[in-house]
PDB file of N, CA and C in Angstrom:
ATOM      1  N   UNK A   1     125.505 145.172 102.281  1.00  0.00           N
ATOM      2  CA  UNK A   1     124.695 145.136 103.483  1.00  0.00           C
ATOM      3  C   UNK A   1     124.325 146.568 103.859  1.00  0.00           C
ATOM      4  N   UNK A   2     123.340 147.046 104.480  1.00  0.00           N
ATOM      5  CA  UNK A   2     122.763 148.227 104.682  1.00  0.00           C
ATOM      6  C   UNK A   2     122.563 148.345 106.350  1.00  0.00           C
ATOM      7  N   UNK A   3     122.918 149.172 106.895  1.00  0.00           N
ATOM      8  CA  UNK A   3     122.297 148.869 108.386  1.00  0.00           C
ATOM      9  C   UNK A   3     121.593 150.058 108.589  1.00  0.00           C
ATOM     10  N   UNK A   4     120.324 149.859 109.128  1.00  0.00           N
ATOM     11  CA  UNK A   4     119.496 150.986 109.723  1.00  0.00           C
ATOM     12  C   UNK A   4     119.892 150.989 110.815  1.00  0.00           C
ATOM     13  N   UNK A   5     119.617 153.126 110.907  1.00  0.00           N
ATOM     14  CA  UNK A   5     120.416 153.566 111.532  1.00  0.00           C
ATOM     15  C   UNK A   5     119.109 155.072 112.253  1.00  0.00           C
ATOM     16  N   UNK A   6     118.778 154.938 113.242  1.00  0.00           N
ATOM     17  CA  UNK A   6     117.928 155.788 113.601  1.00  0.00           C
ATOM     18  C   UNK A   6     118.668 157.238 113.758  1.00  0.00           C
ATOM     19  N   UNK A   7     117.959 158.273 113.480  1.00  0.00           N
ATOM     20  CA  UNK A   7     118.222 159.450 113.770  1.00  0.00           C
ATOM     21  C   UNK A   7     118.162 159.956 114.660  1.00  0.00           C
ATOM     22  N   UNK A   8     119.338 160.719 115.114  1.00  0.00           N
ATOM     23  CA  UNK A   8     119.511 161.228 116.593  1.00  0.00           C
ATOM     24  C   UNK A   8     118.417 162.280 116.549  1.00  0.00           C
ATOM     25  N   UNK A   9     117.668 163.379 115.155  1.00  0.00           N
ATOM     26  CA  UNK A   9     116.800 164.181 114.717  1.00  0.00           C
ATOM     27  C   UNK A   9     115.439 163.522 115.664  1.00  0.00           C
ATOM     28  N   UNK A  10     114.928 163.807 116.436  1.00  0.00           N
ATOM     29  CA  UNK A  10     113.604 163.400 117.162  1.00  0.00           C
ATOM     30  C   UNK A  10     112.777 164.868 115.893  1.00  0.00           C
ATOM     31  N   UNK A  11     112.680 165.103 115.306  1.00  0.00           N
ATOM     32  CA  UNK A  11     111.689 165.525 114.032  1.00  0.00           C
ATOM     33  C   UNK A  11     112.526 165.384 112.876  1.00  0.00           C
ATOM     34  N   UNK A  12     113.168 164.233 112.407  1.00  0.00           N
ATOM     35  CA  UNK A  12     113.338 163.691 111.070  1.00  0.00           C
ATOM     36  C   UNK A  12     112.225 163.011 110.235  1.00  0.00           C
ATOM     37  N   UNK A  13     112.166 163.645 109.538  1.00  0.00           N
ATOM     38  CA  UNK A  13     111.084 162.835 108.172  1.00  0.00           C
ATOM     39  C   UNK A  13     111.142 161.440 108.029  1.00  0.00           C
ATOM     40  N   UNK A  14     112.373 160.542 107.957  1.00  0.00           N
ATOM     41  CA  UNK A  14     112.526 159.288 107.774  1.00  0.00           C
ATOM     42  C   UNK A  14     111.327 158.783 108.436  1.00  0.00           C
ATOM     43  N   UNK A  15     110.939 157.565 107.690  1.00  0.00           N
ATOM     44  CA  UNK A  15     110.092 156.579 107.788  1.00  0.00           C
ATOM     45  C   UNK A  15     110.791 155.944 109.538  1.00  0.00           C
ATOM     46  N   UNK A  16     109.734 156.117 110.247  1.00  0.00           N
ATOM     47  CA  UNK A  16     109.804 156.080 112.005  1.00  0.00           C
ATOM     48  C   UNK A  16     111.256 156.376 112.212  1.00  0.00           C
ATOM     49  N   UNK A  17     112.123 157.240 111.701  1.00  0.00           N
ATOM     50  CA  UNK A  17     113.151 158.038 112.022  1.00  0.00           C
ATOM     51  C   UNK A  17     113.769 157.169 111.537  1.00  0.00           C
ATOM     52  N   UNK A  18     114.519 156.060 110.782  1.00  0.00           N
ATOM     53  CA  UNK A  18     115.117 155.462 110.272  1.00  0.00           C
ATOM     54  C   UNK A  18     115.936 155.646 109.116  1.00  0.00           C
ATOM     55  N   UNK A  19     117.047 155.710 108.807  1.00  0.00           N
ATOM     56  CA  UNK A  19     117.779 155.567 107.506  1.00  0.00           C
ATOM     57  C   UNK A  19     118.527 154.538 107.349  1.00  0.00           C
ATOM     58  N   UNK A  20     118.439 153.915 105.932  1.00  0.00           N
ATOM     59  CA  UNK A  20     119.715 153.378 105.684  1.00  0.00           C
ATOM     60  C   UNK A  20     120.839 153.575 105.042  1.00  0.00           C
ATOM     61  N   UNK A  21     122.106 153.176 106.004  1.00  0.00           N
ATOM     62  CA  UNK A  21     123.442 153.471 105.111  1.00  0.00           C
ATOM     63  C   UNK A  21     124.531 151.922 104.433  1.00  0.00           C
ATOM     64  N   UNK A  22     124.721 152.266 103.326  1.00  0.00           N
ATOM     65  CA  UNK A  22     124.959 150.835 102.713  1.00  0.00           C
ATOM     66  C   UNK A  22     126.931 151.136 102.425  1.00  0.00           C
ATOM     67  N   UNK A  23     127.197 152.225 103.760  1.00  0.00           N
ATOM     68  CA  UNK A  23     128.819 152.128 103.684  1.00  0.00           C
ATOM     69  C   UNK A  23     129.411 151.436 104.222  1.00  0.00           C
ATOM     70  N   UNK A  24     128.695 150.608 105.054  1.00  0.00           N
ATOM     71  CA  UNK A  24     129.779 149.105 105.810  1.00  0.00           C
ATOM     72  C   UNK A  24     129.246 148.084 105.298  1.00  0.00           C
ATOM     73  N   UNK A  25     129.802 147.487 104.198  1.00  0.00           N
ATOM     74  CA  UNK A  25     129.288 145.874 103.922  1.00  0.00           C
ATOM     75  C   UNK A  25     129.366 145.102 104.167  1.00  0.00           C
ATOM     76  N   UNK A  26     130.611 144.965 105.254  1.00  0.00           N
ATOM     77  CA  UNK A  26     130.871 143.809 106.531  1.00  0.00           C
ATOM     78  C   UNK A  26     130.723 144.120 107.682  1.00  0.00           C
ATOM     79  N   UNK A  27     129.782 145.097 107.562  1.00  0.00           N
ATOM     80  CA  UNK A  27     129.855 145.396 109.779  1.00  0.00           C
ATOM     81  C   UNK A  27     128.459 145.338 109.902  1.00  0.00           C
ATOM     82  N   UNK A  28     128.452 145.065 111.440  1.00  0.00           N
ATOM     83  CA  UNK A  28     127.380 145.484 112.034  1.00  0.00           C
ATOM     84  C   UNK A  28     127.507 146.410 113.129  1.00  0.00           C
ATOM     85  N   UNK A  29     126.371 147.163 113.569  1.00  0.00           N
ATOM     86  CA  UNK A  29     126.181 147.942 114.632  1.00  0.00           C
ATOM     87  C   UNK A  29     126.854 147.959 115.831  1.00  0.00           C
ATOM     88  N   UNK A  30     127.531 148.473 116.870  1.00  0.00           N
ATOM     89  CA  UNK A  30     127.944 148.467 117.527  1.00  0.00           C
ATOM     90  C   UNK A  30     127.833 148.959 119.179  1.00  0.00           C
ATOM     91  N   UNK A  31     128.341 148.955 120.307  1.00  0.00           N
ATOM     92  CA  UNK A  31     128.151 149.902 121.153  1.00  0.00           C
ATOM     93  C   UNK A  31     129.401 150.893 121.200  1.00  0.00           C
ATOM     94  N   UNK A  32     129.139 152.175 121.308  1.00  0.00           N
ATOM     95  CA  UNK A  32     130.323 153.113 121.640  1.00  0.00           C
ATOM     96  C   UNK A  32     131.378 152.390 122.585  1.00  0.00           C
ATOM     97  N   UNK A  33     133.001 152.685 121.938  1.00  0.00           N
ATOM     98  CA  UNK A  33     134.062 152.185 122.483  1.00  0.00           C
ATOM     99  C   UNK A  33     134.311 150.371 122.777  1.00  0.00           C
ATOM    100  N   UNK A  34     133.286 149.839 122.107  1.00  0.00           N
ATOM    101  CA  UNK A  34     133.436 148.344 122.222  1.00  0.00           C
ATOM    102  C   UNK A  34     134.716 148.003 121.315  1.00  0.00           C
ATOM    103  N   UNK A  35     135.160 147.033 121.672  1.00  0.00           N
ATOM    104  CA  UNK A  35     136.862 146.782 121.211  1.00  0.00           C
ATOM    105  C   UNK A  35     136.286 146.434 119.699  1.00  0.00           C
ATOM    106  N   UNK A  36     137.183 146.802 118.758  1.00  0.00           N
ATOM    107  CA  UNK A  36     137.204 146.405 117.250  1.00  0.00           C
ATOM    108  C   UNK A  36     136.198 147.253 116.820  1.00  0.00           C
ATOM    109  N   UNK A  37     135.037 148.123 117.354  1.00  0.00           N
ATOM    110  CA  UNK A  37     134.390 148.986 116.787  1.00  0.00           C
ATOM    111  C   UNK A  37     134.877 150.395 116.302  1.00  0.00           C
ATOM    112  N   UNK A  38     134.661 150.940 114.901  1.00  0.00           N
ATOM    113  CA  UNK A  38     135.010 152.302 114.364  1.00  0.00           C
ATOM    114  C   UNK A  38     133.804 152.879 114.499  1.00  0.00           C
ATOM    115  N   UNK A  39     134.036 154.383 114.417  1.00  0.00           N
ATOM    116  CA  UNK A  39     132.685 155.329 114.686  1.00  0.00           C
ATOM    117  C   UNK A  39     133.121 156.231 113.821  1.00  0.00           C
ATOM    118  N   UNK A  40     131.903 156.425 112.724  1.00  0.00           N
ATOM    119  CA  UNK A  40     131.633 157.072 111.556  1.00  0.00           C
ATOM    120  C   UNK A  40     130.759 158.579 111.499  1.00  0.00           C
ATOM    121  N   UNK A  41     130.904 159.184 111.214  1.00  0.00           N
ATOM    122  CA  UNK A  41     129.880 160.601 110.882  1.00  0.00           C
ATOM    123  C   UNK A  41     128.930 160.155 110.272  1.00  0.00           C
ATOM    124  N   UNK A  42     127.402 159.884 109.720  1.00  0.00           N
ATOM    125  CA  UNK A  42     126.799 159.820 108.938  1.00  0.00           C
ATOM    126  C   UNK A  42     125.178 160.808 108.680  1.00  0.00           C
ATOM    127  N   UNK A  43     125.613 161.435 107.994  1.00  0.00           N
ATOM    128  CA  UNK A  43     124.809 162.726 107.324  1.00  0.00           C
ATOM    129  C   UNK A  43     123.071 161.653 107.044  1.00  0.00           C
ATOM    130  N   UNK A  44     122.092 162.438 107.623  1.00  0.00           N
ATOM    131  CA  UNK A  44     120.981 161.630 107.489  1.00  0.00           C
ATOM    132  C   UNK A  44     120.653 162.131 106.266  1.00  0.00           C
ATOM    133  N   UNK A  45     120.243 161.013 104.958  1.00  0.00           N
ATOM    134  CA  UNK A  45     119.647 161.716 104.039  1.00  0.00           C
ATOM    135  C   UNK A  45     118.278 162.573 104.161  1.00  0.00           C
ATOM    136  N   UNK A  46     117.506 162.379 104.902  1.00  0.00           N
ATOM    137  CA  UNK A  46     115.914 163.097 105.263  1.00  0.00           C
ATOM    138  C   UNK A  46     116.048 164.293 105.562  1.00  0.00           C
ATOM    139  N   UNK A  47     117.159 164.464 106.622  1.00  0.00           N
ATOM    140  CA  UNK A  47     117.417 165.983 108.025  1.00  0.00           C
ATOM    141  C   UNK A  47     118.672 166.607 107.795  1.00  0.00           C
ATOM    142  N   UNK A  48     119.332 165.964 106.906  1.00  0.00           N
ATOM    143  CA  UNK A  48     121.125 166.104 107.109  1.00  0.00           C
ATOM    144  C   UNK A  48     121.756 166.238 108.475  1.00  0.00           C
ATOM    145  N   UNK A  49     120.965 165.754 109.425  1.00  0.00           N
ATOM    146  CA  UNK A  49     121.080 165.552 110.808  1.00  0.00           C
ATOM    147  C   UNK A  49     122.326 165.206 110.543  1.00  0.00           C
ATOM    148  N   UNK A  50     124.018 165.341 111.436  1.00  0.00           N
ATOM    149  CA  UNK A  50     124.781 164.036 111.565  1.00  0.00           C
ATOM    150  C   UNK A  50     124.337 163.566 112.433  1.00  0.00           C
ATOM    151  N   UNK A  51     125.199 162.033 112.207  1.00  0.00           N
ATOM    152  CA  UNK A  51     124.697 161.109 113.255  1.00  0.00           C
ATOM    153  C   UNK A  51     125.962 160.173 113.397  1.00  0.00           C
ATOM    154  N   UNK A  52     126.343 160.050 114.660  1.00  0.00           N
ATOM    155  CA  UNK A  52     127.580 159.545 115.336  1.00  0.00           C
ATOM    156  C   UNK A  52     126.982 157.769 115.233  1.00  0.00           C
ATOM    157  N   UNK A  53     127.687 156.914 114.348  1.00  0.00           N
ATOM    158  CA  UNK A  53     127.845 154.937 114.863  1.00  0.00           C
ATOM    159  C   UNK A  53     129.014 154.577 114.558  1.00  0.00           C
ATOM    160  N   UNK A  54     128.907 153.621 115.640  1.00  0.00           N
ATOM    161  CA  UNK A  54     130.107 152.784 115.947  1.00  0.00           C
ATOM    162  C   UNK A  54     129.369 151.429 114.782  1.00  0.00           C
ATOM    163  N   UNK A  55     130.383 150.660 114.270  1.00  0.00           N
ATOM    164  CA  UNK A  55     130.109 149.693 113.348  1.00  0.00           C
ATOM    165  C   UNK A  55     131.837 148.915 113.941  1.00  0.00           C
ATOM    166  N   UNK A  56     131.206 148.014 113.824  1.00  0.00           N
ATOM    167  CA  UNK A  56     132.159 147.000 113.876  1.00  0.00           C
ATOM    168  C   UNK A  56     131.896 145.821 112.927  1.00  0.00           C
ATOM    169  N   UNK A  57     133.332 145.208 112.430  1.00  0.00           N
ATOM    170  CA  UNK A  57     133.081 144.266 111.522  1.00  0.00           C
ATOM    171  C   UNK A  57     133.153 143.079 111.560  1.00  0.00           C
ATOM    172  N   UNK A  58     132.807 142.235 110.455  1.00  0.00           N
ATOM    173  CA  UNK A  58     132.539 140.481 111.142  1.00  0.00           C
ATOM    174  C   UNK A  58     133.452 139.875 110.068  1.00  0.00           C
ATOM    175  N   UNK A  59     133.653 138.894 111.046  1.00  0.00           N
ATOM    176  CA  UNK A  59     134.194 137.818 109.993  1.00  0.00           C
ATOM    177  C   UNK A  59     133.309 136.823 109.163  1.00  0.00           C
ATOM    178  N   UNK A  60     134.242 137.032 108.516  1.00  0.00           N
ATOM    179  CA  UNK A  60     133.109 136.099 107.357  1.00  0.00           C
ATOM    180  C   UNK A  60     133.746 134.553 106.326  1.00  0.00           C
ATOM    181  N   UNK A  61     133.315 133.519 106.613  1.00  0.00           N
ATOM    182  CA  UNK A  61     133.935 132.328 106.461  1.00  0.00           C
ATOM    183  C   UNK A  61     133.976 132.177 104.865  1.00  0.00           C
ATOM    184  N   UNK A  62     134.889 131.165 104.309  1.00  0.00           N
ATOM    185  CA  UNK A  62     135.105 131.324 102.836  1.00  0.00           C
ATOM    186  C   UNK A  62     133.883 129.933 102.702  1.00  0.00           C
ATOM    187  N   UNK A  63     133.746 129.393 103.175  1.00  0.00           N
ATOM    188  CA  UNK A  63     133.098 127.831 102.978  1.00  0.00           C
ATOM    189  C   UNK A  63     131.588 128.653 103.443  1.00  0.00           C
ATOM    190  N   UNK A  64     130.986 127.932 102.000  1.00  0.00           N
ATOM    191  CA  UNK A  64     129.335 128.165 102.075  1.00  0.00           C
ATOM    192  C   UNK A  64     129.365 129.353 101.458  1.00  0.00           C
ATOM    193  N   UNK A  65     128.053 130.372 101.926  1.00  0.00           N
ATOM    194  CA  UNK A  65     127.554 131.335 101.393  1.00  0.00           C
ATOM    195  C   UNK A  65     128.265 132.590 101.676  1.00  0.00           C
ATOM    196  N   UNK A  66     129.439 132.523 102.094  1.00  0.00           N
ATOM    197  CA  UNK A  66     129.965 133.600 103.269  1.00  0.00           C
ATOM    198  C   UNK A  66     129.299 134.393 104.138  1.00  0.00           C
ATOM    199  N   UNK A  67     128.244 134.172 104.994  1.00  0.00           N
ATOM    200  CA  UNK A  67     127.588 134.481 105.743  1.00  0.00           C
ATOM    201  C   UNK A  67     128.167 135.265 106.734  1.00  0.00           C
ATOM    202  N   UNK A  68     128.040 135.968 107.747  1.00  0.00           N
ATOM    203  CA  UNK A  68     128.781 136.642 108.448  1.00  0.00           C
ATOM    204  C   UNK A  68     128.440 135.853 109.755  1.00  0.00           C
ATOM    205  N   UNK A  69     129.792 135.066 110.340  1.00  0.00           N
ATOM    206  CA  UNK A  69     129.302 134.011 111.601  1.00  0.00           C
ATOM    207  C   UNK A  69     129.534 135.295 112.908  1.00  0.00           C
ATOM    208  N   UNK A  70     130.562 135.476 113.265  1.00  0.00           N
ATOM    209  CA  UNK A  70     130.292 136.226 114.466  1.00  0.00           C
ATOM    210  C   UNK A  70     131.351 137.502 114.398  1.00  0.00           C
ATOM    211  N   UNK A  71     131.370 138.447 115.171  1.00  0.00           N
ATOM    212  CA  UNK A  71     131.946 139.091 115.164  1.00  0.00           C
ATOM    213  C   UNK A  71     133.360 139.341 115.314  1.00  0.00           C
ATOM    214  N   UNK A  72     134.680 140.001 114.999  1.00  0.00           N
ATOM    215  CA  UNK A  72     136.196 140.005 114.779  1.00  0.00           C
ATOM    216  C   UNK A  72     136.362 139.769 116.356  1.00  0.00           C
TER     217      UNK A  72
END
């Protein structure tokens, strides 16, 4: 899974300031300090901007496609 991740860079090259990072394959996006969320460094590939997200991860059911139903 990949989550786009806007750049804190207000003049980053990325396509409408956007990158994607494909280091959480079970999380999604988060708000700062929300319970079960971690917050990562992530180096923009375009700006080498860092860029501070919280990602939090989901559970994901064994029956079916393992889809990700809702969050931990």
């Amino acid at each position: 899974m990949e989550l786009g991740i806007k750049c804190y860079n207000p003049n980053c090259t990325a396509p409408l300031g956007i990158f994607f990072w494909r280091s959480a394959p079970e999380g999604v996006l988060a708000e700062p300090f929300e319970p079960g969320a971690n917050s990562f460094i992530v180096k923009c590939p375009f700006c080498n901007m860092d860029n501070a997200v919280w990602v939090k991860k989901v559970r994901l059911e064994k029956v079916g496609f393992g889809v990700p139903l809702a969050p931990e």
